[in-house]
Protein backbone atom coordinates (compact mmCIF):
# COMPACT_ATOMS: atom_id res chain seq x y z
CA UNK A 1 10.41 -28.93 -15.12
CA UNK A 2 13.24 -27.49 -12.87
CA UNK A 3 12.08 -23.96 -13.17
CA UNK A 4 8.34 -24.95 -11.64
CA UNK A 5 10.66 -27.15 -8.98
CA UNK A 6 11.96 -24.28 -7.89
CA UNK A 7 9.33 -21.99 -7.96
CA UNK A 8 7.67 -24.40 -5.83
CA UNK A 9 10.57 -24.05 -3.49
CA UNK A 10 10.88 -20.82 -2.76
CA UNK A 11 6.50 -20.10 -2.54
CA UNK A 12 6.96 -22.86 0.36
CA UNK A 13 9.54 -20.73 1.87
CA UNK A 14 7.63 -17.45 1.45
CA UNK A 15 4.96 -19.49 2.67
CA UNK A 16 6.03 -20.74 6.10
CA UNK A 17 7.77 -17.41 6.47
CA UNK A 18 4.05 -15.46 6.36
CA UNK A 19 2.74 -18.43 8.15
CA UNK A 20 5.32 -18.57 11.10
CA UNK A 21 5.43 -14.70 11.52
CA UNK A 22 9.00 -14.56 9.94
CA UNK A 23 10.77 -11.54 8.19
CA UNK A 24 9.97 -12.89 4.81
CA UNK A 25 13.16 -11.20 3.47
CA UNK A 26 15.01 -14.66 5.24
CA UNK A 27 12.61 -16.36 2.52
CA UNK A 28 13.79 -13.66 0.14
CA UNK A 29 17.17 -14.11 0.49
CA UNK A 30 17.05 -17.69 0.29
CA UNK A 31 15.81 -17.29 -3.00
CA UNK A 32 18.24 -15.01 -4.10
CA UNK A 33 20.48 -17.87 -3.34
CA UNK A 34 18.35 -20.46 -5.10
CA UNK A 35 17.89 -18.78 -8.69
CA UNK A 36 21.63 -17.86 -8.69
CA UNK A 37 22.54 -21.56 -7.62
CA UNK A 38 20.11 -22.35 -10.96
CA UNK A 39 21.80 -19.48 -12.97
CA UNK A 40 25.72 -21.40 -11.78
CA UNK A 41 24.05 -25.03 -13.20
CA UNK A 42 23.54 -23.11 -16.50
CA UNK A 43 26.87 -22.26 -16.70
CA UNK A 44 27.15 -18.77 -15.63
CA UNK A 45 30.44 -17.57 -13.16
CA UNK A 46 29.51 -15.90 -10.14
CA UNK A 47 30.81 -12.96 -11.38
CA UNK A 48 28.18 -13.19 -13.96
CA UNK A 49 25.94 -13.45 -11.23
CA UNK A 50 26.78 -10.45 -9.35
CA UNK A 51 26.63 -8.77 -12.71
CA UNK A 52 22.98 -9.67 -12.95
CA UNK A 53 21.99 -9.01 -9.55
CA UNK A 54 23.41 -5.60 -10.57
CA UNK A 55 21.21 -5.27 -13.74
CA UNK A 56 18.59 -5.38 -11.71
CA UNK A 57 19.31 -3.06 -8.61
CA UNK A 58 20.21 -0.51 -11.70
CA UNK A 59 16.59 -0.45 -12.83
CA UNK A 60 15.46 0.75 -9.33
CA UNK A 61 18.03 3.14 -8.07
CA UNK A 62 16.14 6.26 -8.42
CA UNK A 63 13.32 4.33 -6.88
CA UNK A 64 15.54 3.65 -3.72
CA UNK A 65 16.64 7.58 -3.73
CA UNK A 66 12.49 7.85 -3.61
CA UNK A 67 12.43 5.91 -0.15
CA UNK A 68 14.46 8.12 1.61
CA UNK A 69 12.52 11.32 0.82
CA UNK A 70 8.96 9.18 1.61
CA UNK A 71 10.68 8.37 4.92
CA UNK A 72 11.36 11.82 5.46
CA UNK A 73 7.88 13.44 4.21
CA UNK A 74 5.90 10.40 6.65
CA UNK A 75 8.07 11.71 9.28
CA UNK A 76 7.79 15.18 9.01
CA UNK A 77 3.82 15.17 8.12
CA UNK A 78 3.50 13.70 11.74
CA UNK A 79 5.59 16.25 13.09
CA UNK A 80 3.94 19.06 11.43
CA UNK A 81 0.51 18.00 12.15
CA UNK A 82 -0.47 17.55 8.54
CA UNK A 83 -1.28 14.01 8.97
CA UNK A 84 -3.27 14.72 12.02
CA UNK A 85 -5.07 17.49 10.74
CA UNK A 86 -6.49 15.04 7.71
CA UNK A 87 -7.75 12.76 10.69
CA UNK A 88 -9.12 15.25 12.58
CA UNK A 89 -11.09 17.03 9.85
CA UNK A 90 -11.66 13.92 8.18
CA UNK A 91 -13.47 11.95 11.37
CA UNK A 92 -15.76 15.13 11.81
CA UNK A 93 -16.95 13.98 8.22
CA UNK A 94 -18.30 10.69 9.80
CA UNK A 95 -21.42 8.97 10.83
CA UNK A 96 -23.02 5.62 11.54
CA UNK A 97 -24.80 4.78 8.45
CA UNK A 98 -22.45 6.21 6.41
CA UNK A 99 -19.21 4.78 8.30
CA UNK A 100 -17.88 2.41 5.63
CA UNK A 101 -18.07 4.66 2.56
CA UNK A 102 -16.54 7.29 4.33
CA UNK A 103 -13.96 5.38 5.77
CA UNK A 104 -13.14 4.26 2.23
CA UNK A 105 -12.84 7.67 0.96
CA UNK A 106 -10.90 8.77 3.90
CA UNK A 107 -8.11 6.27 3.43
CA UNK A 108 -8.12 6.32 -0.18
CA UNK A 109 -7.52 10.50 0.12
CA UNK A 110 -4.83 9.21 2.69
CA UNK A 111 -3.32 6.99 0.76
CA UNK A 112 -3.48 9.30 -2.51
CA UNK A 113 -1.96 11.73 -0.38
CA UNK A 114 0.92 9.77 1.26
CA UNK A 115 0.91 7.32 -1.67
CA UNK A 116 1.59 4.34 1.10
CA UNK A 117 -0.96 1.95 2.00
CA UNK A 118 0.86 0.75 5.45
CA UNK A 119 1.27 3.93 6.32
CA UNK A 120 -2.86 4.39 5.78
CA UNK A 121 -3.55 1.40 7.56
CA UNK A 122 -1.72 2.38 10.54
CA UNK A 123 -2.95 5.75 10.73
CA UNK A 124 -6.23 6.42 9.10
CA UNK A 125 -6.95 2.50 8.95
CA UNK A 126 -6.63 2.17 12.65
CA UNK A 127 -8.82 5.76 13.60
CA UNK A 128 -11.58 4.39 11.44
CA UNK A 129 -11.87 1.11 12.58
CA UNK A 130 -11.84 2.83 16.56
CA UNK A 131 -14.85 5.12 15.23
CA UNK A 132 -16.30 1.83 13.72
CA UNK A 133 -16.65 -0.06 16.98
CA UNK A 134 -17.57 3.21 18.73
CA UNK A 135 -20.59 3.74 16.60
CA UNK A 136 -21.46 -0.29 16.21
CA UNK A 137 -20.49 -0.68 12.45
CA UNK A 138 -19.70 -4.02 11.27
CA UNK A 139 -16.16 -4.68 11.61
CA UNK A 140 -16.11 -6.89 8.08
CA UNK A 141 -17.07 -3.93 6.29
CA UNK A 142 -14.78 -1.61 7.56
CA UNK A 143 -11.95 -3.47 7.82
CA UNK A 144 -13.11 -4.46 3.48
CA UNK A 145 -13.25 -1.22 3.44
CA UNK A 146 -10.16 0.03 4.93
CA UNK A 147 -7.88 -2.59 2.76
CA UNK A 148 -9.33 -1.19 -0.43
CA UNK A 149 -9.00 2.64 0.30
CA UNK A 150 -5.22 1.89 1.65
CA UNK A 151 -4.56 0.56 -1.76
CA UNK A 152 -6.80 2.91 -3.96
CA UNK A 153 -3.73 5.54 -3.63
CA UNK A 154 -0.89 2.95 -3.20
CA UNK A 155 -2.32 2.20 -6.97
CA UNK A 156 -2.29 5.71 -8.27
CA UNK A 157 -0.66 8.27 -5.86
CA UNK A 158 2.86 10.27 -7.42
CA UNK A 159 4.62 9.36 -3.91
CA UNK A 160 3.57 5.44 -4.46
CA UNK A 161 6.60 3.39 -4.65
CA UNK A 162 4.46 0.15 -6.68
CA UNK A 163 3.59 3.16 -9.20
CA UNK A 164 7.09 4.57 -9.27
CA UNK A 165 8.29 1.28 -10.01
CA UNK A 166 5.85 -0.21 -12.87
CA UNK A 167 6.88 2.77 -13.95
CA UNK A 168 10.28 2.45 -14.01
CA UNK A 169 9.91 -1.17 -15.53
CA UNK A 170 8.05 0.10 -18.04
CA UNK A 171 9.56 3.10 -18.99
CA UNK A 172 6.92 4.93 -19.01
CA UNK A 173 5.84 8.32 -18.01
CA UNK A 174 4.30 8.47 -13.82
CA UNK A 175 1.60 11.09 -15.12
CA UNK A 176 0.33 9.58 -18.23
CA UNK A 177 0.16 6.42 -16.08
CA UNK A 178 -1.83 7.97 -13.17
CA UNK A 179 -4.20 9.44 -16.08
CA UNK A 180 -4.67 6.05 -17.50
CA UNK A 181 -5.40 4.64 -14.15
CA UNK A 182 -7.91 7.43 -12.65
CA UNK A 183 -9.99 6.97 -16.51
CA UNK A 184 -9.68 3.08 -15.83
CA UNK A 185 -11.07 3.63 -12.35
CA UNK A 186 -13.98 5.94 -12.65
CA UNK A 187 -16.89 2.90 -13.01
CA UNK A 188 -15.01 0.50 -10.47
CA UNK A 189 -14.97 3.49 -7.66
CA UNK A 190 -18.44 4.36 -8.11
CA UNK A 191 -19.81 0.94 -7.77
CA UNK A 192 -17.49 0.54 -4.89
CA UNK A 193 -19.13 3.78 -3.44
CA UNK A 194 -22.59 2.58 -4.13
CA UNK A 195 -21.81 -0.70 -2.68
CA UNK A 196 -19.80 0.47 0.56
CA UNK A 197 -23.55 2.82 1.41
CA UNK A 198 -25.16 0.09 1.07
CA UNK A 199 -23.15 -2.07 3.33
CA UNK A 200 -23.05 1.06 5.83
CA UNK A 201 -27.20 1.19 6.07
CA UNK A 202 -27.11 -2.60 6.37
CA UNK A 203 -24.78 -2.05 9.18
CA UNK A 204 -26.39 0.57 10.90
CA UNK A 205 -29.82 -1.41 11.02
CA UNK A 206 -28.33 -4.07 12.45
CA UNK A 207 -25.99 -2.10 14.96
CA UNK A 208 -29.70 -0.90 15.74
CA UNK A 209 -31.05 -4.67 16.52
CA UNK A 210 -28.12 -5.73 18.12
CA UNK A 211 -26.17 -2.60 19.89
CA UNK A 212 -22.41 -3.79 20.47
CA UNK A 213 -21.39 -4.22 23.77
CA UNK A 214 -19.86 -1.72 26.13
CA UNK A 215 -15.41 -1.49 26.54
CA UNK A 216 -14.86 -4.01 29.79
CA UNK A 217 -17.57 -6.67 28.92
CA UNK A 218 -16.22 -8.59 26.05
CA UNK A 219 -16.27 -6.33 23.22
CA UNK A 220 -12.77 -6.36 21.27
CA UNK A 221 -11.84 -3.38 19.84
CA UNK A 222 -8.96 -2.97 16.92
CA UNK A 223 -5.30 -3.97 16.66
CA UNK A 224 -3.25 -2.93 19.35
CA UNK A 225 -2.34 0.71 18.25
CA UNK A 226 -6.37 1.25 18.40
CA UNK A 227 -6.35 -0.09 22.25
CA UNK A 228 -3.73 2.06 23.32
CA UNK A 229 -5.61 5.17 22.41
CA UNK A 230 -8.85 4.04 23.50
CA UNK A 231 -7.06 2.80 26.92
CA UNK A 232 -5.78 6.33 27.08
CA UNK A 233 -9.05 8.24 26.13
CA UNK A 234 -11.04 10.66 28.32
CA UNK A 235 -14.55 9.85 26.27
CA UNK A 236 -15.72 6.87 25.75
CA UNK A 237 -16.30 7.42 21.63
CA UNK A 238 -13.30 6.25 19.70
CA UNK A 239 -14.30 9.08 17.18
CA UNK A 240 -14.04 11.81 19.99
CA UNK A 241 -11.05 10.52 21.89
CA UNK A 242 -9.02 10.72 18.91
CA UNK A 243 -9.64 13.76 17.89
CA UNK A 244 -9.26 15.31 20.95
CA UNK A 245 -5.89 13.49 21.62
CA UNK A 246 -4.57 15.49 17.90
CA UNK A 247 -6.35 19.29 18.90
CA UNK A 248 -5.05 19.01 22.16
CA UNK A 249 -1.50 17.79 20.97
CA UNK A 250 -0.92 20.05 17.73
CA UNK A 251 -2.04 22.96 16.05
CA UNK A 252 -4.34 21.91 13.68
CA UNK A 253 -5.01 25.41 11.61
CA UNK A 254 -5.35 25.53 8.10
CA UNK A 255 -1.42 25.65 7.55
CA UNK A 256 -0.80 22.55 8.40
CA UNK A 257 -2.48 21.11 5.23
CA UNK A 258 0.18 22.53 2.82
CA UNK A 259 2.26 20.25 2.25
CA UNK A 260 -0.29 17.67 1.24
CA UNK A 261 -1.64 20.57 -0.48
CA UNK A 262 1.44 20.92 -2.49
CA UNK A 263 1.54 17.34 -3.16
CA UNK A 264 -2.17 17.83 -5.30
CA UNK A 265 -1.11 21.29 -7.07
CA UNK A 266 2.89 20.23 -7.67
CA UNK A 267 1.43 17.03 -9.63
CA UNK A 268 -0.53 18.65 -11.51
CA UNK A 269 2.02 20.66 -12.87
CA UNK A 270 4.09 17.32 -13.32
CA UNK A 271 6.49 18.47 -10.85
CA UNK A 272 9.08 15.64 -10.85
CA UNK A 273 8.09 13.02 -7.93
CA UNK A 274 11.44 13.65 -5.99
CA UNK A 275 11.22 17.50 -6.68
CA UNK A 276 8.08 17.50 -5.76
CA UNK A 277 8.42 15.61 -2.42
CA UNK A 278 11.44 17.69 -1.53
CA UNK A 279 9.18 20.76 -1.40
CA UNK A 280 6.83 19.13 0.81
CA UNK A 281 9.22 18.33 3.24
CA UNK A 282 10.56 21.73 3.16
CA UNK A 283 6.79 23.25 3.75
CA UNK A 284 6.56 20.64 6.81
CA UNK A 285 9.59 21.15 8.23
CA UNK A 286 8.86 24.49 8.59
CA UNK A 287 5.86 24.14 9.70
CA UNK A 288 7.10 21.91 12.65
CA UNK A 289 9.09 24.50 13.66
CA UNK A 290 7.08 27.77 13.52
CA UNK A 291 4.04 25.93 14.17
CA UNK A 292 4.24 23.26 16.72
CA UNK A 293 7.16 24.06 18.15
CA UNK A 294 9.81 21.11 17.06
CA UNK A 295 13.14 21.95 18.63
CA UNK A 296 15.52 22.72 15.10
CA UNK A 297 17.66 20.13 16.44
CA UNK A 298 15.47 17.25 16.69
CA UNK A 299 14.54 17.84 12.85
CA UNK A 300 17.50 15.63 12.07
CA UNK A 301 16.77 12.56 14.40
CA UNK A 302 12.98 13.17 13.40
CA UNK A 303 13.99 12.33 9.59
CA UNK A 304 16.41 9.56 10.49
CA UNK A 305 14.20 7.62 13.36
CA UNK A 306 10.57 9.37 12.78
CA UNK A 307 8.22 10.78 14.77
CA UNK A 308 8.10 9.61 18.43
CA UNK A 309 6.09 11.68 20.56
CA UNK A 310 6.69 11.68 24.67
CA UNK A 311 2.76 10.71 25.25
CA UNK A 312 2.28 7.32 24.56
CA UNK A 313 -1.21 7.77 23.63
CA UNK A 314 -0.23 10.08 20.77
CA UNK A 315 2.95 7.81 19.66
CA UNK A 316 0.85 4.85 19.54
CA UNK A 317 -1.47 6.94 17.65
CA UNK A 318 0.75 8.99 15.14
CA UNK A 319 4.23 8.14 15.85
CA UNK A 320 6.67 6.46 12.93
CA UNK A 321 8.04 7.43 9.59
CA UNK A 322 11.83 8.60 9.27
CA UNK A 323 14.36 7.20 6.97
CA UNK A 324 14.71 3.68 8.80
CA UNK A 325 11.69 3.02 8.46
CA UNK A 326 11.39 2.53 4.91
CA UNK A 327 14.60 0.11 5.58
CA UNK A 328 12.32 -3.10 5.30
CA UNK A 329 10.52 -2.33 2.14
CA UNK A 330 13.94 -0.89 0.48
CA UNK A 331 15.46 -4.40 1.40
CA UNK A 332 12.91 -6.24 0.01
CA UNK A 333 12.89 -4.10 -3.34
CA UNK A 334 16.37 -4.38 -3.57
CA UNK A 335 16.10 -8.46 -3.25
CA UNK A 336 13.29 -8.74 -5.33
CA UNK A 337 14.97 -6.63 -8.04
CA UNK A 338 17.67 -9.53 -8.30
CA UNK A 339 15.85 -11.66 -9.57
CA UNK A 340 14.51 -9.47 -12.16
CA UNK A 341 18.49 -9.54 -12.97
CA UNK A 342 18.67 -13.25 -12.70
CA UNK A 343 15.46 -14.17 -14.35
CA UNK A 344 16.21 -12.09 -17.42
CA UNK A 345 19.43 -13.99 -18.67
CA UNK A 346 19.25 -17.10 -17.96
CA UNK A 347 15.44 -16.63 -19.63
CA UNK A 348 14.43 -18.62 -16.06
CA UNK A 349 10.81 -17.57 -17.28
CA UNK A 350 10.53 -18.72 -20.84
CA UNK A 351 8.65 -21.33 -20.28
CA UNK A 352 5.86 -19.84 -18.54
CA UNK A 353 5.56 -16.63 -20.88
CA UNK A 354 5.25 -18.63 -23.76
CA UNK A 355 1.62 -19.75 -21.78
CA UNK A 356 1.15 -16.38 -21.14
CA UNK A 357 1.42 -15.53 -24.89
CA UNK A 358 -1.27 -18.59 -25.45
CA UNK A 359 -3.46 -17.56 -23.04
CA UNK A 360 -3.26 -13.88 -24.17
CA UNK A 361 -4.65 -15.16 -27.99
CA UNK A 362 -7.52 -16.13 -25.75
CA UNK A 363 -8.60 -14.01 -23.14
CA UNK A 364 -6.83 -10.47 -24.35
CA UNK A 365 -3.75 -9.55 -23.08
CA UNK A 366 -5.53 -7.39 -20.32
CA UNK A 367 -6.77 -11.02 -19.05
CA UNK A 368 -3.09 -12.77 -19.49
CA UNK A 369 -1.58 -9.80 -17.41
CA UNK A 370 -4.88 -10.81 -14.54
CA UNK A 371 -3.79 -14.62 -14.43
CA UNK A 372 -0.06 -13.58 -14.47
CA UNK A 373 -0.50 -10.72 -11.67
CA UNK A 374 -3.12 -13.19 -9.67
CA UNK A 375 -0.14 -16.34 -9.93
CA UNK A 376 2.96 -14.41 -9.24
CA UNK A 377 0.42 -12.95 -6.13
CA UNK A 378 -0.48 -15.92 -4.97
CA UNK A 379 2.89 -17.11 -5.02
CA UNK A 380 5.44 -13.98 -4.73
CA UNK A 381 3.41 -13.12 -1.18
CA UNK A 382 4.45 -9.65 -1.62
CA UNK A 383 3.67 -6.86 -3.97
CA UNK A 384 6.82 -5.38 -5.17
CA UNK A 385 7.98 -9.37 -6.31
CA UNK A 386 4.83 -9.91 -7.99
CA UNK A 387 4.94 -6.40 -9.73
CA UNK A 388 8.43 -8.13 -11.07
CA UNK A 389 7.37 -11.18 -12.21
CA UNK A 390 4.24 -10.02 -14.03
CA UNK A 391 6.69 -7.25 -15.94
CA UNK A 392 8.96 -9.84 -16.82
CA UNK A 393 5.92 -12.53 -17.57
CA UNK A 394 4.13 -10.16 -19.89
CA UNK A 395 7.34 -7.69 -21.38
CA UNK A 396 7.13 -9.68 -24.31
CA UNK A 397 3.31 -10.36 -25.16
CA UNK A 398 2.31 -7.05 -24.15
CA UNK A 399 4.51 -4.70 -26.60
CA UNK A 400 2.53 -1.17 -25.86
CA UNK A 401 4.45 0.00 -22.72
CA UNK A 402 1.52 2.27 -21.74
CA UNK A 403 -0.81 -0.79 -22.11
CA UNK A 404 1.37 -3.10 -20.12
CA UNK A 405 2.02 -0.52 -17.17
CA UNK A 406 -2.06 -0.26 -16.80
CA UNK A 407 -2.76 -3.86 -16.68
CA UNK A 408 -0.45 -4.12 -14.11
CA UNK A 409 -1.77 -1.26 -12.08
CA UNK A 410 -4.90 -3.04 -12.35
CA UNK A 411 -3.92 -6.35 -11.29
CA UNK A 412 -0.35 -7.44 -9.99
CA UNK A 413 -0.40 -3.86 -8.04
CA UNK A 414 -3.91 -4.24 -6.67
CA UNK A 415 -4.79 -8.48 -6.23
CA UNK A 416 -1.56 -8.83 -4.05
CA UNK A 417 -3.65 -7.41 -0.79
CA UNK A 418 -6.60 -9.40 -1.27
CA UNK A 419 -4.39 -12.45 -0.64
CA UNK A 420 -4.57 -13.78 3.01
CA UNK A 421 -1.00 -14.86 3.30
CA UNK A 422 0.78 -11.75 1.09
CA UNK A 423 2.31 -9.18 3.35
CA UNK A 424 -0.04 -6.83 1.59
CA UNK A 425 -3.01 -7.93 3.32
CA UNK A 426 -1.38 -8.85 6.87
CA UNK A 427 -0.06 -5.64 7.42
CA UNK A 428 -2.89 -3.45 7.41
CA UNK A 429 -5.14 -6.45 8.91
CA UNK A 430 -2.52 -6.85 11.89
CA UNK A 431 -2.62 -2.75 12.00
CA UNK A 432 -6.58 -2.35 12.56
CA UNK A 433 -7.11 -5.68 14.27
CA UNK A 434 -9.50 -6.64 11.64
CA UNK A 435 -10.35 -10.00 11.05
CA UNK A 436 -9.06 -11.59 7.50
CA UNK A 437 -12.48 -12.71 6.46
CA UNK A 438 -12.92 -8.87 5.86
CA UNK A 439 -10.35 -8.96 2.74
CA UNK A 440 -14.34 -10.81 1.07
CA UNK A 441 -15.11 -6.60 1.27
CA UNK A 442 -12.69 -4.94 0.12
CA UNK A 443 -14.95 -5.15 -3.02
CA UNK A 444 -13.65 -1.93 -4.79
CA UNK A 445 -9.94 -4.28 -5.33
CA UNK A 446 -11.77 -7.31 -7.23
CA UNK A 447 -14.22 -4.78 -9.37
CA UNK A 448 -11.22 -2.62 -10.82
CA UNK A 449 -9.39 -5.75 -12.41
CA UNK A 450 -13.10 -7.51 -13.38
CA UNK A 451 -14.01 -4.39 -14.73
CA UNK A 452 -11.10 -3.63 -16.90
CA UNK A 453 -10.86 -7.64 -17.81
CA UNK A 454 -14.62 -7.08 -18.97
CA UNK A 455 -13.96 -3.98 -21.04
CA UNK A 456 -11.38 -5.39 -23.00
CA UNK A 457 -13.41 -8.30 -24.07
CA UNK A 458 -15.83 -6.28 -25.12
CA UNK A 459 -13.74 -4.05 -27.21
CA UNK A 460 -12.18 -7.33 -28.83
């Protein structure tokens, strides 16, 4: 079958790109040129090409508007201590035994917060995994740990561009959808809780038996943001050096928390996401400016560039955000939204939905949404493709929008980082120096699609 052909194709080029350490929008963009090569053999003009790559970029527009304000608020959150304050108040919260359930509750109130799991990874990912290593705890759990709690809020935060868009491809509403997913979480997060104790007293006994080695004999500590800061502390805890790095660079009173603050009691009143943002970026910017003392005219380069901090300590530490930053992912949306286009009318797909339809007789649809999510993972190597693929996969077996928007939340949105070679898992794995056998404990991102799979057998 040409379609599989193809397919096959373009996963070897996403492939060697992850493999190789190579933008995978080159892969991307090679595929772009593939399908529309396939959609020109079918007879199509390549102005009914461009039409279709169109189609697709329509469906995400106010998606891409999104970026730029989540640019702006990760930018400004640095700058106004907000996201420093979190760490700060959140690594007084921590201790040995119970370092891996804490640090997944820490990044998963990160992530719900900021509603990106990169972002998580490289901020509260990296400060827990220092702690970790400071207090002996077993770098597999953690770093299992810190993969799932990055992605609990990327799953279900209002700011979360993979929520914001199986929204959009759904058309369906953001808030009904984040209800659906916080009732279809409850019994997956508290067996991930019970679970992540558990690991953290089996880690603490043996950090007892076997006490890590001291900084300077050995002992490797976390991805290369983490050394920096520990290079650069004046104590030899991770914990401790961090936290003194943030009180001594920012004011970290109470203040500083409102605009996350706003992001918790604006959704509840189902502000609109963009509305809603916009207000928090107001509250920070002024923050920034009354509180720590940003210069009024560096507020503009702060939004374009992000936050980069003189000390290099505290850049490595908190700097990033800004508008360019979100540059990479808005690419790859924008790519991967093309094919949606492409895929759609020259009904590239058929084939393997009517499968999905078979399988869906047999294992529910919930479960033919799981194999679809887990194949276009496995072969998509990023999130926002596979969120694409599964949509357009499953659009047809799965009529119930609402239905089809939560099985993808619980699998396409959520499998993609437990995939070695997806960008999903290297990013936050390269961010925290954690090793990729740890992606075997991020247990709380296999129970919530098991879970759910079980449940609907049940009911049918």
């Amino acid at each position: 079958m040409l379609e599989s052909l193809l397919l096959g194709v373009f996963s070897v080029a996403l492939l060697g790109c992850v493999l190789t350490d190579t933008s995978i929008l080159f892969a991307l963009t090679f595929g772009l040129a593939l399908f529309s090569g396939y959609a020109l053999a079918k007879g199509h003009t390549m102005r009914d090409v461009f039409a279709m790559w169109w189609s697709g970029i329509h469906t995400i527009l106010p998606i891409l508007v999104t970026f730029v304000l989540i640019g702006c608020i990760t930018a400004f959150w640095r700058a106004g201590g907000t996201i420093p304050a979190i760490v700060a108040y959140g690594a007084a919260l921590v201790s040995p035994s119970v370092m891996v359930l804490a640090t997944f509750l820490l990044c998963a109130l990160m992530s719900v917060l900021t509603g990106t799991a990169f972002g998580t990874g490289a901020t509260m990912g990296v400060i827990c995994m220092t702690m970790a290593h400071g207090v002996g705890a077993s770098e597999l759990f953690v770093g299992g740990a810190i993969v799932a709690g990055s992605y609990y809020g990327d799953r279900m935060s209002p700011m979360s561009t993979s929520a914001l868009l199986v929204a959009t491809l759904t058309g369906t509403d953001i808030y009904q959808n984040l209800k659906a997913m916080l009732r279809t979480a409850i019994v997956p997060t508290i067996l991930a809780c019970v679970i992540y104790l558990a690991l953290g007293y089996i880690g603490a006994a043996s950090a007892v038996l076997q006490p890590p080695s001291p900084r300077g004999e050995g002992h490797e500590v976390a991805g290369g943001v983490a050394q920096t800061i520990l290079a650069t502390s004046t104590t030899d805890l991770a914990g401790n050096a961090i936290t003194t790095l943030f009180t001594q660079s920012f004011d970290l009173s109470f203040v500083t928390l409102l605009p996350a603050l706003l992001i918790v009691v604006l959704s509840l009143f189902r502000w609109h996401v963009q509305r809603m943002m916009a207000a928090s970026i107001v509250a920070a910017v002024i923050i920034a400016v009354a509180v720590q003392g940003v210069a009024p005219l560096d507020l503009p380069r702060i939004a374009v560039f992000g936050y980069a901090p003189a000390d290099p300590a505290l850049a490595a530490a908190i700097g990033g955000g800004g508008i360019l930053s979100m540059g990479r992912v808005t690419a790859i949306v924008g790519l991967s939204s093309c094919y949606a286009g492409l895929f759609e009318a020259t009904g590239f797909l058929h084939a393997f939905t009517e499968r999905i339809a078979q399988l869906a007789t047999r294992i529910t649809p919930f479960g033919s949404i799981f194999v679809a999510g887990l194949g276009t993972g496995l072969v998509a190597c990023n999130q926002t493709l596979s969120i694409l693929l599964t949509h357009d996969l499953c659009k047809d077996v799965v009529r119930d929008k609402a239905q089809l928007a939560i099985g993808i939340e619980n699998t396409a949105v959520i499998l993609s980082p437990v995939i070695p070679w997806s960008i999903a898992a290297a990013v936050p794995l390269t961010a925290t120096g954690a090793p990729t056998a740890c992606l075997a404990f991020a247990v709380y991102l296999y129970l919530l699609p098991v879970w759910n799979w079980a449940v609907a057998m049940r009911k049918r």
